[in-house]
Protein backbone atom coordinates (compact mmCIF):
# COMPACT_ATOMS: atom_id res chain seq x y z
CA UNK A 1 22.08 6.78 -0.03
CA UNK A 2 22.49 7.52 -3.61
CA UNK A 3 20.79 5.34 -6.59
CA UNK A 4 21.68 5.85 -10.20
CA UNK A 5 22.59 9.70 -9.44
CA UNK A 6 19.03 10.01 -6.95
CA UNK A 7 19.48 10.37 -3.69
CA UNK A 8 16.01 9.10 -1.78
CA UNK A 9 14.40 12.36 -1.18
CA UNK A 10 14.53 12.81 -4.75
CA UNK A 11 13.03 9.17 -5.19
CA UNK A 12 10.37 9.57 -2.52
CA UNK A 13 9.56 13.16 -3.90
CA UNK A 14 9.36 11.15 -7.11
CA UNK A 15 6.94 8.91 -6.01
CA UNK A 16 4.84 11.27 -3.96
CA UNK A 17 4.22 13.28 -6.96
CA UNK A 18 3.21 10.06 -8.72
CA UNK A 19 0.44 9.01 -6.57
CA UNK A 20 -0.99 12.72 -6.49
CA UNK A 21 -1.34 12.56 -10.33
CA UNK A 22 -2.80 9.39 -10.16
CA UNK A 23 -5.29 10.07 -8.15
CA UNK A 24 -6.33 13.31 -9.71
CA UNK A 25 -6.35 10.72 -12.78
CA UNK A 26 -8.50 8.26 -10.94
CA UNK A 27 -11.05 10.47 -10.00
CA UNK A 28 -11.58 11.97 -13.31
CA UNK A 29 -12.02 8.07 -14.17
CA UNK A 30 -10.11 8.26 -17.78
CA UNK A 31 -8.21 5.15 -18.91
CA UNK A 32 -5.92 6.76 -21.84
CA UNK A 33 -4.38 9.51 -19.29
CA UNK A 34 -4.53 6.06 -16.70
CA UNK A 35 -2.54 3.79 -18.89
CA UNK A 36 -0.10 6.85 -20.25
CA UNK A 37 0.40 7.60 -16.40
CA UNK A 38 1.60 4.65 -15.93
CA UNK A 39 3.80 4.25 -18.80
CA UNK A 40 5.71 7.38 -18.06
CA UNK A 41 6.17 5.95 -14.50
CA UNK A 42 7.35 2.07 -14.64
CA UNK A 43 9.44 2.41 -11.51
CA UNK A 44 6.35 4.26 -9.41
CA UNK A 45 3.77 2.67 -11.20
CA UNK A 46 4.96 -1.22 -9.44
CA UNK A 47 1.77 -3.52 -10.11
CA UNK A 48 -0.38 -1.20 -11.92
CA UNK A 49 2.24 -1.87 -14.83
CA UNK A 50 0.97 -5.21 -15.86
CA UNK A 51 -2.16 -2.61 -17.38
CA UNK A 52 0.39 -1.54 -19.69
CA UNK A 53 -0.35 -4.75 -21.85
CA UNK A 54 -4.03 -4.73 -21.25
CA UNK A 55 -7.15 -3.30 -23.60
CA UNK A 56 -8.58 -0.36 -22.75
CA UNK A 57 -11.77 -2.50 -21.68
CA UNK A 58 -9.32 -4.71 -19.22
CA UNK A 59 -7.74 -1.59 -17.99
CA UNK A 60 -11.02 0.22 -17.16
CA UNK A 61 -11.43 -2.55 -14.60
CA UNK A 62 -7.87 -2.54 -13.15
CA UNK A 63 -8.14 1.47 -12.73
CA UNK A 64 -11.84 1.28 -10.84
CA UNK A 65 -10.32 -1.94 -8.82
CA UNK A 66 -7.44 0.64 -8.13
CA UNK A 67 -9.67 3.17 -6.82
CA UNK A 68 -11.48 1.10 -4.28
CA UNK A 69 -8.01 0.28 -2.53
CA UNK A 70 -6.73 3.56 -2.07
CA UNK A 71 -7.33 5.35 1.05
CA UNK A 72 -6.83 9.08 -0.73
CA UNK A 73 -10.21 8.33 -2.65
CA UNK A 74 -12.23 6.57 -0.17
CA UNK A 75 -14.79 9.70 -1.41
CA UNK A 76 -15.27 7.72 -4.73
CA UNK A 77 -15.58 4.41 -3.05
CA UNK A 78 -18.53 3.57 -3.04
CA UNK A 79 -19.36 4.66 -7.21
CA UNK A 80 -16.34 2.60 -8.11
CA UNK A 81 -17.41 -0.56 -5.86
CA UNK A 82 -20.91 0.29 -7.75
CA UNK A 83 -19.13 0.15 -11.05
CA UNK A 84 -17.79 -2.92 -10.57
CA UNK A 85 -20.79 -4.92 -8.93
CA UNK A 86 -22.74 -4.24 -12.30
CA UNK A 87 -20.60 -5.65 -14.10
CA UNK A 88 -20.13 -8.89 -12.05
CA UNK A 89 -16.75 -7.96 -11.01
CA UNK A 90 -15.27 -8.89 -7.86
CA UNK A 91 -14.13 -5.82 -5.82
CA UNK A 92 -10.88 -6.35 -4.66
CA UNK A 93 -9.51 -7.26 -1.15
CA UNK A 94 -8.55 -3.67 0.38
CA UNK A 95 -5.22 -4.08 2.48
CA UNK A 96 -5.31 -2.81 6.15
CA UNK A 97 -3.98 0.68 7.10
CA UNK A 98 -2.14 -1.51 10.20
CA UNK A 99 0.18 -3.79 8.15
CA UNK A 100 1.68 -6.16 10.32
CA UNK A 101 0.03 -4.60 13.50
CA UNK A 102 -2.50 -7.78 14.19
CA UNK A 103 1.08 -9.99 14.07
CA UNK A 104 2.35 -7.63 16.94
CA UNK A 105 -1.12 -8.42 19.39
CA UNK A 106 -0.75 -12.22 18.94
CA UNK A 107 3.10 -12.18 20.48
CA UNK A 108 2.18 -9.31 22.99
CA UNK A 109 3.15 -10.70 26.46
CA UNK A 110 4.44 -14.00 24.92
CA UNK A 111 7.86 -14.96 24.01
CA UNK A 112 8.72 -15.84 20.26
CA UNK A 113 9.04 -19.29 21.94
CA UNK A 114 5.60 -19.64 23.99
CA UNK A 115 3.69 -18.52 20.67
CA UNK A 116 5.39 -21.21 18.58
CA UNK A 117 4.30 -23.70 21.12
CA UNK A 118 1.02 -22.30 21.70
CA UNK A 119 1.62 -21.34 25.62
């Protein structure tokens, strides 16, 4: 499939690269190269846009929250859950690695039918 002249292994190379840089950005923990990041990149960049419009300050909390929920720094964890307990910030709710995959255990050996009904 092609999408404004990209085909999607040129999208999903562009995104790979994306998340790379970011983390290498994320672990060097600077907001500026953060926030330009993710200027450059709207269309990779999905809800860590809304920092765009944020102070520095504001952003320095959305980029630490950011670290805690992705897997490819669970190394830096633990200082960035750190970071934001001093300052009486709640850490955020990290998404499961098995999306979906609890849904699939409650059906197993049921029909759609039987767990609608509770059967």
């Amino acid at each position: 499939m092609v999408l404004n002249g990209m085909d999607e292994l040129e999208i999903e190379q562009g995104y790979a690269s994306f998340h790379r840089t970011l983390n290498r950005i994320l672990r060097r923990k600077d907001v500026k190269a953060f926030k330009a990041h993710v200027a450059a990149h709207p269309m990779q960049a999905g809800r860590l846009s809304h920092c765009l419009g944020l102070s520095d300050e504001l952003a320095e909390v959305e980029m630490y929250k950011a670290i805690v929920v992705r897997p490819a720094l669970r190394d830096v964890h633990h200082e960035a859950m750190e970071w934001l307990k001093e300052r009486g910030i709640e850490q955020p709710k990290v998404r499961s690695q098995n999306r979906g995959k609890g849904r699939r255990k409650a059906f197993r050996g049921k029909t759609r039918a039987h767990s609608l009904t509770g059967r």
